[in-house]
Protein backbone atom coordinates (compact mmCIF):
# COMPACT_ATOMS: atom_id res chain seq x y z
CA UNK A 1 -12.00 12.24 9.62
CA UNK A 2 -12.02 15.76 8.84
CA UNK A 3 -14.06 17.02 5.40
CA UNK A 4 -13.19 20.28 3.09
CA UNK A 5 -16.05 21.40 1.27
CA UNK A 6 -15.38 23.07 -2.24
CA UNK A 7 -16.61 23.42 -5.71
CA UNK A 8 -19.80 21.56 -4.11
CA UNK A 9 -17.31 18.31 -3.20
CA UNK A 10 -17.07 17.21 0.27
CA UNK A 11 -13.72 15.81 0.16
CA UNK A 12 -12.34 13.81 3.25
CA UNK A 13 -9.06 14.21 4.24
CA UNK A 14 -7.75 10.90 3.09
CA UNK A 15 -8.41 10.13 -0.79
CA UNK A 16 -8.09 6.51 -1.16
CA UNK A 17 -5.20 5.92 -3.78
CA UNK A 18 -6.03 2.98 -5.81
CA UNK A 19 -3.71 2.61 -8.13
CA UNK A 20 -3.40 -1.09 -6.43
CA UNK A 21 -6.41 -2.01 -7.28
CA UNK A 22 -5.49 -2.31 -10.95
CA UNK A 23 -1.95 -3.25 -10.87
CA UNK A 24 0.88 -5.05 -8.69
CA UNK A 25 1.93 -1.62 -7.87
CA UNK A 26 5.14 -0.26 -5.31
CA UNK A 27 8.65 -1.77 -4.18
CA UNK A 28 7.02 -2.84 -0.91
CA UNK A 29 4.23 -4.26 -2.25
CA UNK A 30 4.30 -7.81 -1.14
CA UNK A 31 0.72 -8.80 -1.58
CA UNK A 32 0.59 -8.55 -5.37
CA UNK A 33 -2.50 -7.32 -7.01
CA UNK A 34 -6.08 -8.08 -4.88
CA UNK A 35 -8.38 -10.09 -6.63
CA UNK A 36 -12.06 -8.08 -7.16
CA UNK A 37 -13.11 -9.18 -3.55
CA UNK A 38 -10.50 -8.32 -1.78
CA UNK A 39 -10.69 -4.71 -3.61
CA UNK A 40 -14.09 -4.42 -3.00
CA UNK A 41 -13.03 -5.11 1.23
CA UNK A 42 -10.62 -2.38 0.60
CA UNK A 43 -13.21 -0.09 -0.86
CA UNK A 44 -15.92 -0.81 1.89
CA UNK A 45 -13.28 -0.46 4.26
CA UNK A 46 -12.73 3.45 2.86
CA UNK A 47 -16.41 4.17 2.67
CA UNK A 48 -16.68 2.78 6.23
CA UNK A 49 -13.89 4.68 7.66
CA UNK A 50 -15.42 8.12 6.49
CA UNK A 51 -13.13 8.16 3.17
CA UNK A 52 -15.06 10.10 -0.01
CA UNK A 53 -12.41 10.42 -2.83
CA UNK A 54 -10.88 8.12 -4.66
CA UNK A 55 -8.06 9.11 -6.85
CA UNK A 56 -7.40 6.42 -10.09
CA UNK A 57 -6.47 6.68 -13.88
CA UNK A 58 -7.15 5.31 -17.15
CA UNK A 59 -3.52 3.56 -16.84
CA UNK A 60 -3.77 1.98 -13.51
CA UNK A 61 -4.68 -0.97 -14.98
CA UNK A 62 -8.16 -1.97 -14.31
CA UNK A 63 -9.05 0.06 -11.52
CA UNK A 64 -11.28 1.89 -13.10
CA UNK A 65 -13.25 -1.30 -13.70
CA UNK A 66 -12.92 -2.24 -9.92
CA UNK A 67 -14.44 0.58 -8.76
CA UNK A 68 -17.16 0.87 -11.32
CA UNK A 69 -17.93 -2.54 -10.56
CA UNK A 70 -17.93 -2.01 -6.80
CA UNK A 71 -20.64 1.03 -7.11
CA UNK A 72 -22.95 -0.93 -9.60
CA UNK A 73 -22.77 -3.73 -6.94
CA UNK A 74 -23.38 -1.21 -4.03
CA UNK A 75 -25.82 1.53 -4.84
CA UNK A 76 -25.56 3.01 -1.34
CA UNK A 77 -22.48 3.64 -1.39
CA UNK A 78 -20.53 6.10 -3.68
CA UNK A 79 -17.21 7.97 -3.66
CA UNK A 80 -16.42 10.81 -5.18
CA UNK A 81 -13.83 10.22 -8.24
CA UNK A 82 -10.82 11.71 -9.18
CA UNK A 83 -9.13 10.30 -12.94
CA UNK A 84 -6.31 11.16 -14.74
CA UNK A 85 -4.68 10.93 -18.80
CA UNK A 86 -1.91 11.36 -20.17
CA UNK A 87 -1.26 13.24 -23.77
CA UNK A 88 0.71 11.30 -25.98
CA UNK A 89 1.95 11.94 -29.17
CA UNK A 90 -0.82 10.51 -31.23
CA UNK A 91 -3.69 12.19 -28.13
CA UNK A 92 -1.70 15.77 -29.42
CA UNK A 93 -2.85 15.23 -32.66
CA UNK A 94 -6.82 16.70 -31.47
CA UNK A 95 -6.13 17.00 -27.63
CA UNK A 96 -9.83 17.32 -27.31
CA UNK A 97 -11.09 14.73 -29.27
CA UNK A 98 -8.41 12.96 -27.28
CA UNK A 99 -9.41 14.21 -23.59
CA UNK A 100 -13.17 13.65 -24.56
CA UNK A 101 -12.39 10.15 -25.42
CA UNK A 102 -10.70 9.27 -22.25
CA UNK A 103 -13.08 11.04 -20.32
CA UNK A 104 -16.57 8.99 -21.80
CA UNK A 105 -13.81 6.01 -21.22
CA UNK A 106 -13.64 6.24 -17.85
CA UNK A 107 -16.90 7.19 -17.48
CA UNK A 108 -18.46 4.40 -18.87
CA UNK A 109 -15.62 1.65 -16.65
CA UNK A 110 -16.66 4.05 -13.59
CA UNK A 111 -20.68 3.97 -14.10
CA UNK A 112 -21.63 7.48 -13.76
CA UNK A 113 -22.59 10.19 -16.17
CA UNK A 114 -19.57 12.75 -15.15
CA UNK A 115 -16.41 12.90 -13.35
CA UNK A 116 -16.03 14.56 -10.20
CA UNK A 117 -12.15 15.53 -11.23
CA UNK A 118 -10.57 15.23 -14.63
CA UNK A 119 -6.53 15.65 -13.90
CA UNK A 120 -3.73 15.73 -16.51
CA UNK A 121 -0.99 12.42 -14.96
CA UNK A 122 2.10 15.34 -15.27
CA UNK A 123 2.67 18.99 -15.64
CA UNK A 124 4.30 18.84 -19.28
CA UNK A 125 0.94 18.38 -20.69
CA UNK A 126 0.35 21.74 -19.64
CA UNK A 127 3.92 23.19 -20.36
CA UNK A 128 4.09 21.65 -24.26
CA UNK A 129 -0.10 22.02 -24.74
CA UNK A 130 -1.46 24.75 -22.60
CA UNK A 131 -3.83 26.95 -24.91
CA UNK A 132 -5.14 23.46 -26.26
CA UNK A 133 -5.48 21.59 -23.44
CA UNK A 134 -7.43 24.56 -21.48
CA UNK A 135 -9.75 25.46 -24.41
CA UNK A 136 -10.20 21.01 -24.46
CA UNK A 137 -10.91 21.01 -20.46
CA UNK A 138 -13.06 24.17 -20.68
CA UNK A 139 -15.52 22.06 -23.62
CA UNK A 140 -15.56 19.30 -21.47
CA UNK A 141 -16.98 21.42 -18.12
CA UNK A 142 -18.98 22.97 -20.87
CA UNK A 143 -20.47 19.48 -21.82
CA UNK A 144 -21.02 18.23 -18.24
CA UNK A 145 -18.51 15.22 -18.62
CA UNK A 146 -16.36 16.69 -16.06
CA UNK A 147 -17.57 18.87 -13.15
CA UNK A 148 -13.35 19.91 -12.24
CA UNK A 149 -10.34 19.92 -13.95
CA UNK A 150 -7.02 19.09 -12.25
CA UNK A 151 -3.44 18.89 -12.78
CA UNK A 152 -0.95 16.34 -10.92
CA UNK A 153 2.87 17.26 -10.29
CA UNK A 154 5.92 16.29 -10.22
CA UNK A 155 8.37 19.26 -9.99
CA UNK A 156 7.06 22.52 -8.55
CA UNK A 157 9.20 24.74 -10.17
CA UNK A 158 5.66 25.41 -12.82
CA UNK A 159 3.46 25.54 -10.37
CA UNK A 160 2.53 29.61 -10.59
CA UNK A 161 2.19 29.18 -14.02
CA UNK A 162 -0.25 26.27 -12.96
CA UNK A 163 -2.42 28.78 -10.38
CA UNK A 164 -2.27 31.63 -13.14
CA UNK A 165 -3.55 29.43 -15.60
CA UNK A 166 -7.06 29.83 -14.27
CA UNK A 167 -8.12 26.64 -15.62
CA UNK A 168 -7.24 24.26 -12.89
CA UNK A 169 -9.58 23.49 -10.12
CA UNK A 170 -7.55 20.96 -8.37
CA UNK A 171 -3.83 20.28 -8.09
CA UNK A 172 -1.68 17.25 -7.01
CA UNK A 173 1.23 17.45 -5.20
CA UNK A 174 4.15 15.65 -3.55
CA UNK A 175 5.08 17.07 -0.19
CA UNK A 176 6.10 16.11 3.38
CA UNK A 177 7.56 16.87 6.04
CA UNK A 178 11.43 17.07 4.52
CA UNK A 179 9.70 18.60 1.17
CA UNK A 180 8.21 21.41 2.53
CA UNK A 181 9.11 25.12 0.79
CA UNK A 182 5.93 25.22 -0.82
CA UNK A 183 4.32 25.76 2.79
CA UNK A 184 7.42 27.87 4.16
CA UNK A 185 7.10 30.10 0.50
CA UNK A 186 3.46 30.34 0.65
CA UNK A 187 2.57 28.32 -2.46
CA UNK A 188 0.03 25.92 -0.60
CA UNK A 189 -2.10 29.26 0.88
CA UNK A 190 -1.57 30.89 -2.31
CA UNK A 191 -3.29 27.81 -3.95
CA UNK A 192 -5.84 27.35 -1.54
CA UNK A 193 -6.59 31.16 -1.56
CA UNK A 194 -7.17 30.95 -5.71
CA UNK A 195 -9.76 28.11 -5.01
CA UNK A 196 -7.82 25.18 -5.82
CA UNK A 197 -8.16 21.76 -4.41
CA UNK A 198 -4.88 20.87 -3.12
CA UNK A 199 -4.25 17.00 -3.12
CA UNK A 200 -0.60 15.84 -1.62
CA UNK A 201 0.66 12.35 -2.45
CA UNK A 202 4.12 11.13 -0.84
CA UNK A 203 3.92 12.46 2.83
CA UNK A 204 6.19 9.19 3.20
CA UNK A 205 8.48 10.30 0.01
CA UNK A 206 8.62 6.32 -0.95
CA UNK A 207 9.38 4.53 2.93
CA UNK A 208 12.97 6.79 3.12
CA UNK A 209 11.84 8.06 6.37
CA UNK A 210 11.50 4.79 7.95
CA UNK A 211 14.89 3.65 6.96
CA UNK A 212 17.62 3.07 9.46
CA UNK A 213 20.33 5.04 10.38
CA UNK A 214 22.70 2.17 9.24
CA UNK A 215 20.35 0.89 6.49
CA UNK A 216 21.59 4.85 5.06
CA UNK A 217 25.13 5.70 5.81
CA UNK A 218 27.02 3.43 3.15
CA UNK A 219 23.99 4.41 0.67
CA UNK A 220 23.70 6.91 -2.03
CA UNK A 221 21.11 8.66 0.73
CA UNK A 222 23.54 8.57 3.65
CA UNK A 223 23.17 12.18 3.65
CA UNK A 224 19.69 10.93 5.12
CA UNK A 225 21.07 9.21 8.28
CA UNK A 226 21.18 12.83 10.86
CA UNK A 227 17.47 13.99 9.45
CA UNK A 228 16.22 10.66 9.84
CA UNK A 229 17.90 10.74 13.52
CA UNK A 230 15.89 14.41 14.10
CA UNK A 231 12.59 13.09 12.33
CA UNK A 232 12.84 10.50 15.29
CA UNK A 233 13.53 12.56 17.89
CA UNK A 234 10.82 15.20 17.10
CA UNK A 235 8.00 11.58 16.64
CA UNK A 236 9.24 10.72 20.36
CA UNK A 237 9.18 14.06 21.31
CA UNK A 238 5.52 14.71 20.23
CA UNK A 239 4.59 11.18 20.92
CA UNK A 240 3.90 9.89 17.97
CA UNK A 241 5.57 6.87 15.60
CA UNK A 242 7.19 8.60 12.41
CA UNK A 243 4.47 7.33 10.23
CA UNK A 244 1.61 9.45 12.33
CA UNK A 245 3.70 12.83 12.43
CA UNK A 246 4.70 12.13 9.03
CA UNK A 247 1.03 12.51 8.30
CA UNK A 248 -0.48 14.92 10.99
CA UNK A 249 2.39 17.35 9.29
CA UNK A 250 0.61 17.34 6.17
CA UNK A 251 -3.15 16.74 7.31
CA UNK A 252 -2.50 19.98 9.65
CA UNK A 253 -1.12 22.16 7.05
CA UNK A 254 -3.49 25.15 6.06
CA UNK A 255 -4.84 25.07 2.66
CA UNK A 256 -4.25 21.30 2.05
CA UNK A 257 -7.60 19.79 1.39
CA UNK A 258 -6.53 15.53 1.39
CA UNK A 259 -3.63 13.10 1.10
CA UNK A 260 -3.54 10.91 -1.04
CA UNK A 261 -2.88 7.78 0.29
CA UNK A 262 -2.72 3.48 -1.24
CA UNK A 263 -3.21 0.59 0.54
CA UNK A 264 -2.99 -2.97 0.00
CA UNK A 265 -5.03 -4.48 2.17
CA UNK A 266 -8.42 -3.60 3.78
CA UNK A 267 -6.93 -3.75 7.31
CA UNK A 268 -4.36 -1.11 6.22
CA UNK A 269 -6.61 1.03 4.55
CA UNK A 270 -8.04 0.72 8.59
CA UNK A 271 -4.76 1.11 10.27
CA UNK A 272 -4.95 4.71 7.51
CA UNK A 273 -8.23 6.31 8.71
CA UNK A 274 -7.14 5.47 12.32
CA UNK A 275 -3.71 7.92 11.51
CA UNK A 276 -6.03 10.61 10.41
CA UNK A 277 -8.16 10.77 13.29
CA UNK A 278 -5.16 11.52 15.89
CA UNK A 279 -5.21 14.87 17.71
CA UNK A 280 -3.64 17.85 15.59
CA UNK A 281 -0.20 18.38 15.99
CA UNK A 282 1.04 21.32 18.94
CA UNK A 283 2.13 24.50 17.11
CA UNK A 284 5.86 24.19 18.49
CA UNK A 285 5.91 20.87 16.92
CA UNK A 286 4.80 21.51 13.75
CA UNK A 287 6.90 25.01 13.18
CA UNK A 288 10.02 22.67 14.49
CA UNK A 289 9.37 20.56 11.65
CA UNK A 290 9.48 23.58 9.39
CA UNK A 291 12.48 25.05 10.92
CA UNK A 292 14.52 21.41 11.24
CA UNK A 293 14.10 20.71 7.68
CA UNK A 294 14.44 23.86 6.06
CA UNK A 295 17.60 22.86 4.00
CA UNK A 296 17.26 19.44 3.00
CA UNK A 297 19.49 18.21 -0.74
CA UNK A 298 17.00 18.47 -2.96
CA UNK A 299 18.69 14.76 -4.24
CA UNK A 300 16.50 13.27 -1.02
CA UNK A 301 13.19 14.92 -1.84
CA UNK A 302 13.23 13.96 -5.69
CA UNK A 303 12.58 10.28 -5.96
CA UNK A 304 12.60 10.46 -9.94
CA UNK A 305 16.73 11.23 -9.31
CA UNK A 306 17.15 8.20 -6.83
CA UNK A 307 17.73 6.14 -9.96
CA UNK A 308 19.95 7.90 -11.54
CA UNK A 309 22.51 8.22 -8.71
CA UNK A 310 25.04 5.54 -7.90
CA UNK A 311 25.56 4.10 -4.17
């Protein structure tokens, strides 16, 4: 497992995504929502495997809870946390009585005295509250209830405005190997060279890469089929399943700190750590993989359109 070490956080390359933990959460999920043992297997089965962050929010159910419960009940071993909130229209009425609320919340379901990362769930909250919500985050780090404040995104369209803000300390991201400008424009160094954390969630942008070519071409994604053809022609190439490049793509990007990434189960949060300890991609590969999918319909790499679009 490799580590990044900033703002005094070592943060492994995995973050352990745990939305699961708290609620019967994905369209593959077929397991349902573990019961408190079996979340605690999947938690000593991150802490095990080298894993240090965990990435949760006040509306994933109770997973705060879980994981509070799982470091009162093991003292020895700790993760570093990453929560988010949301600002809804009564939380704009006094963002920061609102944001210090949550964060004493989730403090007090966690069991510690600050959070590692405080993250706003979406970008608007920044776009429709940004002087409040920065002068709120800046009390907070003030107060020592958080130690970092964060942002998580959707669109990236925002995200210099994001950087420039000065504020942010981490950012979340989805990107992978068919969503990849940000690395070709720069964004990601850019990011990394201002001091920000940079998380990436999707590297598997929802299971679309593992479709068939068939399970595609009568589909409202059949433009998929020939990229999902070269992403498994480049995996055989390299050696590799598409999973593993999927995620050595990201992992071996420059400036990306961890990937955030769920599991069910405590044998595939094993079957996880074991993808991030495979050798680092060869240089031809991964600048194929920038070159190959240079040009891909932005329709495939925004999952919050898939619903809107009929077959």
């Amino acid at each position: 497992m490799k580590y990044t070490v900033k703002n005094d956080l070592n943060i492994s390359a995995m973050t352990l995504g745990t939305v699961q933990l708290g609620l019967s959460y994905g369209v593959n999920n077929k397991s349902g929502k573990p019961t408190e043992e079996q979340s605690f297997a999947i938690l000593d089965a991150a802490y095990n495997g080298g894993v240090t962050m965990l990435d949760t929010s006040n509306d994933y159910g109770d997973s705060e809870t879980i994981i509070g419960n799982y470091m009162r009940a093991n003292a020895d071993k700790k993760f570093l946390i990453c929560t988010k909130f949301r600002i809804d229209d009564e939380a704009a009425k006094d963002i920061y009585g609102a944001l210090k609320a949550f964060a004493l919340d989730s403090c007090k379901k966690l069991g510690v005295d600050c959070l590692d990362i405080f993250m706003s769930h979406i970008e608007d909250d920044y776009l429709n509250h940004g002087e409040e919500l920065t002068k709120a985050l800046a009390a907070l780090k003030a107060e020592g209830i958080i130690k970092l404040a964060g942002i998580s995104m959707s669109k990236k369209d925002k995200i210099d405005a994001i950087i420039d803000s000065g504020i942010f300390d981490a950012v979340q991201i989805p990107m992978n190997i068919w969503d990849n400008k940000v690395i070709r424009d720069g964004t990601i160094k850019r990011m990394a060279d201002a001091g920000i954390i940079v998380f990436v969630r999707s590297v598997y942008l929802q299971g679309l890469f593992f479709k068939s070519v068939d399970a595609v071409k009568n589909t409202k994604f059949r433009d998929a089929a020939p990229l999902i053809e070269k992403l498994n022609e480049i995996a055989r190439e390299e050696g590799l399943t598409v999973p593993q490049l999927a995620l050595a793509f990201i992992r071996d990007t420059e400036g990306v700190a961890s990937l955030v990434v769920g599991s069910e189960t405590a044998a595939q949060v094993e079957q996880n750590v074991d993808m991030f300890n495979i050798p680092t991609l060869s240089e031809a590969t991964y600048n194929k993989i920038l070159t190959e999918f240079a040009n891909v319909d932005n329709f495939l790499i925004s999952p919050w359109e898939w619903p809107h679009r009929k077959d």
